[in-house]
N, C-alpha and C. Protein backbone atom coordinates (compact mmCIF):
# COMPACT_ATOMS: atom_id res chain seq x y z
N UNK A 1 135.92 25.04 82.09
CA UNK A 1 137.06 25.38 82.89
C UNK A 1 136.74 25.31 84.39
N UNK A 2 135.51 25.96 84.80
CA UNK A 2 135.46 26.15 85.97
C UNK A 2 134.65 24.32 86.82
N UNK A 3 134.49 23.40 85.84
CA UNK A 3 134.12 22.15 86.25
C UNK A 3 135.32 21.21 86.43
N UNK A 4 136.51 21.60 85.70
CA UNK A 4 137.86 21.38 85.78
C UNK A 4 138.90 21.72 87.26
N UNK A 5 138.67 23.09 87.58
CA UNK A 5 138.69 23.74 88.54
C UNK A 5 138.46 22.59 89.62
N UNK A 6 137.08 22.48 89.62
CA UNK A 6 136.42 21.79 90.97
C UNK A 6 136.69 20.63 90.91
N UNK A 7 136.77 20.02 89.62
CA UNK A 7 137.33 18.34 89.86
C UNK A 7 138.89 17.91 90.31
N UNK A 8 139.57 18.87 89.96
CA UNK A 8 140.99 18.97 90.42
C UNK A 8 141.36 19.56 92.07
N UNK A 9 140.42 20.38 92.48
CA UNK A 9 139.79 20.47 93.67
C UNK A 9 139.79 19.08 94.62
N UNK A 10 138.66 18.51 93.81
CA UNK A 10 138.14 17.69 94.74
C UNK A 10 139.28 15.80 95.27
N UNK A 11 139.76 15.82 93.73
CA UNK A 11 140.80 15.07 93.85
C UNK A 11 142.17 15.12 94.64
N UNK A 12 142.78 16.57 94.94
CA UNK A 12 143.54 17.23 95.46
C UNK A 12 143.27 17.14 97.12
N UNK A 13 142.34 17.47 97.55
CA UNK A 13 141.42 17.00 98.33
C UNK A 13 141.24 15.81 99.18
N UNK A 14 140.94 14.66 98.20
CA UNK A 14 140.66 13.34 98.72
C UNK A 14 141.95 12.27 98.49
N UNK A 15 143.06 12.80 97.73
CA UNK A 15 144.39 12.26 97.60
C UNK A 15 145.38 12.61 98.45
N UNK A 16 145.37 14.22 98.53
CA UNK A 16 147.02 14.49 99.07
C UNK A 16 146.84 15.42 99.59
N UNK A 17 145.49 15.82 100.34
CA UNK A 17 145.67 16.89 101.48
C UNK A 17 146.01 16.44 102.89
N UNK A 18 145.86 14.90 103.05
CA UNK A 18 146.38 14.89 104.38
C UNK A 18 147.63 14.25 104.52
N UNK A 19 148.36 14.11 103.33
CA UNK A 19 149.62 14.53 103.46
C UNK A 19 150.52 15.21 103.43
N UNK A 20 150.00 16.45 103.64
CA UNK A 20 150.65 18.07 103.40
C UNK A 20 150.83 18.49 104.38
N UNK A 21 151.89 18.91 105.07
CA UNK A 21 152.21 18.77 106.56
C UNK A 21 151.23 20.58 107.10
N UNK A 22 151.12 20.41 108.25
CA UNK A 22 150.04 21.38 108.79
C UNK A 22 151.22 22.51 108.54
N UNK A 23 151.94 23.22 108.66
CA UNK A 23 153.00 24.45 108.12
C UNK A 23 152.81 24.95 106.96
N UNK A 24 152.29 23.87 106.16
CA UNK A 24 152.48 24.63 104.48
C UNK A 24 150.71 24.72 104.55
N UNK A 25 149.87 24.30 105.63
CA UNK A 25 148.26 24.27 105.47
C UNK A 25 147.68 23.25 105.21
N UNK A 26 148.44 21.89 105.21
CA UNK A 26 147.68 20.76 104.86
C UNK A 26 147.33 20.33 106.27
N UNK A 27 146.77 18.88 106.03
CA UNK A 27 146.01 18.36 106.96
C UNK A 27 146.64 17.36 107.47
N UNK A 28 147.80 17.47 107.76
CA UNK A 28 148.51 16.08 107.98
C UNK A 28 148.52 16.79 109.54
N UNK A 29 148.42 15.31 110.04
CA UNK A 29 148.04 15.06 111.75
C UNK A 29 149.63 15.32 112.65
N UNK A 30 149.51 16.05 113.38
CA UNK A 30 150.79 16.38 114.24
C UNK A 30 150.80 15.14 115.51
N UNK A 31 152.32 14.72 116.24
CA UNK A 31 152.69 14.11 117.26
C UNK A 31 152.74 15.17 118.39
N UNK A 32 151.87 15.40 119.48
CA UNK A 32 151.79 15.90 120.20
C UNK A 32 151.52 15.31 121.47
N UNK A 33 151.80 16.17 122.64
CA UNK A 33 151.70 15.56 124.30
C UNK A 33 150.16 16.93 124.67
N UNK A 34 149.56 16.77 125.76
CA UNK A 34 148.64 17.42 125.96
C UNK A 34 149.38 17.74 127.45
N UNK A 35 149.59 19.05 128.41
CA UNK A 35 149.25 19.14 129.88
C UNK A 35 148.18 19.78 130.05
N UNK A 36 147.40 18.71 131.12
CA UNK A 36 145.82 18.73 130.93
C UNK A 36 146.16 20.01 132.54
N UNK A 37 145.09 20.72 132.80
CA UNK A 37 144.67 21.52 133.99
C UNK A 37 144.32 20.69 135.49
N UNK A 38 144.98 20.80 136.74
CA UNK A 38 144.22 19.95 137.45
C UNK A 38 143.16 19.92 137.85
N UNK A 39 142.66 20.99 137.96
CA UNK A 39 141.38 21.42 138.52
C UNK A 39 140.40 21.10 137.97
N UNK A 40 140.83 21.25 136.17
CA UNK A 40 139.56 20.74 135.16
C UNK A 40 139.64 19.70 134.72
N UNK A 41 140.09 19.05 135.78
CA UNK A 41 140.79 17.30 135.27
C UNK A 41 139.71 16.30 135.29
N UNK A 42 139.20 15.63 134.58
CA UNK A 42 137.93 14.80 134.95
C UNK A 42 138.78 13.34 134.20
N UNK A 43 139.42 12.22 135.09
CA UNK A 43 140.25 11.47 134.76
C UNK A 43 139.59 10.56 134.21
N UNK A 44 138.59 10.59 134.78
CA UNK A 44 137.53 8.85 134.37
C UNK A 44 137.16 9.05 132.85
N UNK A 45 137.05 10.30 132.91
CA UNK A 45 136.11 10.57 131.04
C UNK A 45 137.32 10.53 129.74
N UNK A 46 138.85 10.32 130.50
CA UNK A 46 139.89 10.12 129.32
C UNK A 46 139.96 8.62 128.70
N UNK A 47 140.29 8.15 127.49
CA UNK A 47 140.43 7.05 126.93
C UNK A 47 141.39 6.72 127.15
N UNK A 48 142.77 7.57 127.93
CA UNK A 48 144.06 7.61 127.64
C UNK A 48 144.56 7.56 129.77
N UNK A 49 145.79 6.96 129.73
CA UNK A 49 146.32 7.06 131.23
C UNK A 49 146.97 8.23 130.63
N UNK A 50 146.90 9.41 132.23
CA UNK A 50 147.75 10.31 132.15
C UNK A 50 148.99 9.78 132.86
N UNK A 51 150.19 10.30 132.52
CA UNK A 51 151.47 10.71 133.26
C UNK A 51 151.74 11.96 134.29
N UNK A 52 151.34 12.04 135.80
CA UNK A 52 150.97 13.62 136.16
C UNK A 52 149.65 14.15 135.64
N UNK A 53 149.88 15.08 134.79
CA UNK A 53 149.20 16.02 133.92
C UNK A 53 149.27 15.83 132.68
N UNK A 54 150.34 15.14 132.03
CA UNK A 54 150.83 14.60 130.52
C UNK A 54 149.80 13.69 130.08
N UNK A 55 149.40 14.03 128.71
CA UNK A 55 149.11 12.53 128.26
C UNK A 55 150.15 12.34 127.48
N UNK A 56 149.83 11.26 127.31
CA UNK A 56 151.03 10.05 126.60
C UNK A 56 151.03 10.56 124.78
N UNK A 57 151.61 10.43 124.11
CA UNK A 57 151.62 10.66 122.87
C UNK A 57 150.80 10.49 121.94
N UNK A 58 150.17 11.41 121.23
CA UNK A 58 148.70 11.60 120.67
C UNK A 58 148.69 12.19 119.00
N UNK A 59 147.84 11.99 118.27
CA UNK A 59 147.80 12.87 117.20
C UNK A 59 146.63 14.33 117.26
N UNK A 60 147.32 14.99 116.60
CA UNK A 60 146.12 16.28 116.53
C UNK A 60 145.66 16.03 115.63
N UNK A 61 144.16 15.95 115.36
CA UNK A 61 144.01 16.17 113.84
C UNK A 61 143.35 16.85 113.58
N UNK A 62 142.57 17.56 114.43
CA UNK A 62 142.15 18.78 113.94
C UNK A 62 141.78 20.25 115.06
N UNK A 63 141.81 21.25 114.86
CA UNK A 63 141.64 22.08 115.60
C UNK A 63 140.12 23.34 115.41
N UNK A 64 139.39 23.30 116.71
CA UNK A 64 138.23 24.00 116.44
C UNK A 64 138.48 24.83 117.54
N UNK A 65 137.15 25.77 117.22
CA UNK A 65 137.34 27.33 117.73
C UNK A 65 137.43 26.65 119.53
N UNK A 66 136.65 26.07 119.72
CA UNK A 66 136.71 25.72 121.24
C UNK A 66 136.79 24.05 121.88
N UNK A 67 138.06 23.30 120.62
CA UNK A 67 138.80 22.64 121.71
C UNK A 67 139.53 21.67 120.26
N UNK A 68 139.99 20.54 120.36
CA UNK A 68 140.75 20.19 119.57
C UNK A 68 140.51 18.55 119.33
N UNK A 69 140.69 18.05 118.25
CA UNK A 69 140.29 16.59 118.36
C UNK A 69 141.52 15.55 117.88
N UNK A 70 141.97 14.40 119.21
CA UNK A 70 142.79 14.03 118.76
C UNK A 70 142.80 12.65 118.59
N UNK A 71 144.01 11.61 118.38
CA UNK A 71 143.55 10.21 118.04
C UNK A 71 144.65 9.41 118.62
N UNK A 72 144.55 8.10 119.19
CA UNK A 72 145.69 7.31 119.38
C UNK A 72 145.87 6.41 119.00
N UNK A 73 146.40 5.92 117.38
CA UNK A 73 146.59 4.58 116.55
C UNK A 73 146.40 3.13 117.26
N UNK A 74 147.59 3.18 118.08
CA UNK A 74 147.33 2.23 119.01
C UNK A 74 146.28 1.48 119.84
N UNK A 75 145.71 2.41 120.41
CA UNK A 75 144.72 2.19 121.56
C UNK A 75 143.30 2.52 120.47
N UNK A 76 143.31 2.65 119.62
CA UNK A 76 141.99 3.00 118.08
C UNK A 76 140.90 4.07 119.16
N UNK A 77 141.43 5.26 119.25
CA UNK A 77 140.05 6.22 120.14
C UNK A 77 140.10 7.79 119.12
N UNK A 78 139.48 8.18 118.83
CA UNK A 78 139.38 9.72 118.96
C UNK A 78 138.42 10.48 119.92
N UNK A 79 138.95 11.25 119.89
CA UNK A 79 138.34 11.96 121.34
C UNK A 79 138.26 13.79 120.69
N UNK A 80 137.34 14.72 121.43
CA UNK A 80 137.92 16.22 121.89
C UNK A 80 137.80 16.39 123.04
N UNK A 81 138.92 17.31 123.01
CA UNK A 81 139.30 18.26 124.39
C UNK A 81 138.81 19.40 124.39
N UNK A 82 137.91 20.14 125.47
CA UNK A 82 137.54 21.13 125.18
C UNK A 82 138.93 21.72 125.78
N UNK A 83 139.10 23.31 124.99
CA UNK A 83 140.26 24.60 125.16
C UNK A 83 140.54 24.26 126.76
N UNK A 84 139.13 24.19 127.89
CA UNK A 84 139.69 24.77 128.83
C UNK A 84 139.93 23.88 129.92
N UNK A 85 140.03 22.83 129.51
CA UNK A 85 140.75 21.71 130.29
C UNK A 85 142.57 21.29 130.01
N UNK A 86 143.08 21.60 129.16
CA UNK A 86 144.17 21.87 129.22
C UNK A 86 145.29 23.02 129.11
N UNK A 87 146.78 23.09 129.93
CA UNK A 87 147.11 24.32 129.55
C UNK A 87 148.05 24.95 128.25
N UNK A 88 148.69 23.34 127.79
CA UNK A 88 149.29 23.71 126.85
C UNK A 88 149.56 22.72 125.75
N UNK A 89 149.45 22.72 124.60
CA UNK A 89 150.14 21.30 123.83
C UNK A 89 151.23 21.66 123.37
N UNK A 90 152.24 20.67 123.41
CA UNK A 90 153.52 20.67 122.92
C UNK A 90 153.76 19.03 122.23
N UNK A 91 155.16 19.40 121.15
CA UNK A 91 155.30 18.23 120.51
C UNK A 91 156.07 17.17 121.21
N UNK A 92 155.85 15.89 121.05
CA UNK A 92 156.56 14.61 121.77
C UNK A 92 157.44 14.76 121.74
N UNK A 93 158.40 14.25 122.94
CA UNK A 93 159.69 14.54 122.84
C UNK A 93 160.43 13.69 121.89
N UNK A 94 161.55 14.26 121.20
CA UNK A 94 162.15 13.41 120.12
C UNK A 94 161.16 13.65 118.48
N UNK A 95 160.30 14.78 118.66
CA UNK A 95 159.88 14.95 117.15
C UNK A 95 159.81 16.04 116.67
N UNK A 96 160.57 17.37 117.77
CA UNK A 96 160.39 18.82 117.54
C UNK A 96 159.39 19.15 117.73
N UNK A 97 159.37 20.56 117.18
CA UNK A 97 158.42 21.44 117.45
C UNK A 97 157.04 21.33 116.60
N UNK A 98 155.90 21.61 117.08
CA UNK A 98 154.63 21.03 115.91
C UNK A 98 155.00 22.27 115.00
N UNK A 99 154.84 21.70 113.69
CA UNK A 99 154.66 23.28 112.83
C UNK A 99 153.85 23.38 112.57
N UNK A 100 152.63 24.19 113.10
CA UNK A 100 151.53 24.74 112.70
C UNK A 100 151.25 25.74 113.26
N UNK A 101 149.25 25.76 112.94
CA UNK A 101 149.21 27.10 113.29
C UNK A 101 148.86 27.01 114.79
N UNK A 102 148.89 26.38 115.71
CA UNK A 102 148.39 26.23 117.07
C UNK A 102 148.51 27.68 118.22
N UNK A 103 147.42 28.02 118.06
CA UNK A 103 148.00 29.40 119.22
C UNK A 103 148.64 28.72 120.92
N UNK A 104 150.13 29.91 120.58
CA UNK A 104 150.80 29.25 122.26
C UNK A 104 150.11 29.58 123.14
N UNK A 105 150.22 28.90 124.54
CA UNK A 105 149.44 29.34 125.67
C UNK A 105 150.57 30.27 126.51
N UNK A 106 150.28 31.28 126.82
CA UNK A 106 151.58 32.08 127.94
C UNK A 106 150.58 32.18 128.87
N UNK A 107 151.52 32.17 130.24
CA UNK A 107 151.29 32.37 131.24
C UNK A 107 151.64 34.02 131.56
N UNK A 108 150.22 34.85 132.31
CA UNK A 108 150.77 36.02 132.12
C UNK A 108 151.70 36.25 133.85
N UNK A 109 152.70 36.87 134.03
CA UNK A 109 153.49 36.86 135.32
C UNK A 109 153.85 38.31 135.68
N UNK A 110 153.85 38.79 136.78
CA UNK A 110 154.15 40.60 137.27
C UNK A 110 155.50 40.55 136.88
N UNK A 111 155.90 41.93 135.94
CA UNK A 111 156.86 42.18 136.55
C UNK A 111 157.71 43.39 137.12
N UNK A 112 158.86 43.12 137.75
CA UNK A 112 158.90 43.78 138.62
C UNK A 112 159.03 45.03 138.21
N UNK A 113 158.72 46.32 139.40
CA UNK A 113 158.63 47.75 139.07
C UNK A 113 160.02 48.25 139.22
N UNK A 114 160.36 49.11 138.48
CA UNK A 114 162.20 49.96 138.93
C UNK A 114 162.07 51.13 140.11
């Protein structure tokens, strides 16, 4: 049973986990934009032209404790970003919102006293 277990595992796995959209926990790659930081901007070391601060439309495919790794079909690169070079990712326009687990970035702001 428990060799059954693991072979159904492993097939599950190498068939149809990365088509399981990241919301329900699979591994399927999100359409996302990056706004990179200016300050921690190091332009020469991107594979990608920025727009401003934007990069151009990207996949996530995976997310680690301290930065994120993404890919561009087109242009054939994967790359990571470390956390603290950008301030926020959001999804391309025209594909909604990413559903996953991505922690948001807030900006913290005063406010005012009564």
């Amino acid at each position: 049973m428990a060799v059954f277990a693991v072979l159904l595992g492993l097939i599950y796995g190498v068939t149809a986990y990365s088509t399981v959209p990241r919301w329900l926990g699979g591994g399927e790659s999100a359409d996302i934009q990056i706004i990179f930081k200016k300050d921690l901007l190091d332009i020469d070391s991107l594979p990608f032209k920025l727009i401003g601060t934007t990069s151009p439309k990207l996949k996530l495919l995976t997310e680690f404790t301290d930065g994120i790794l993404v890919s561009d079909d087109k242009r054939d690169f994967v790359v990571k970003i470390n956390n603290d070079a950008y301030w926020m990712i959001i999804g391309s326009p025209g594909f909604g919102p990413i559903k996953s687990s991505l922690t948001p970035t807030i900006v913290a702001t005063e406010s005012p006293t009564p």
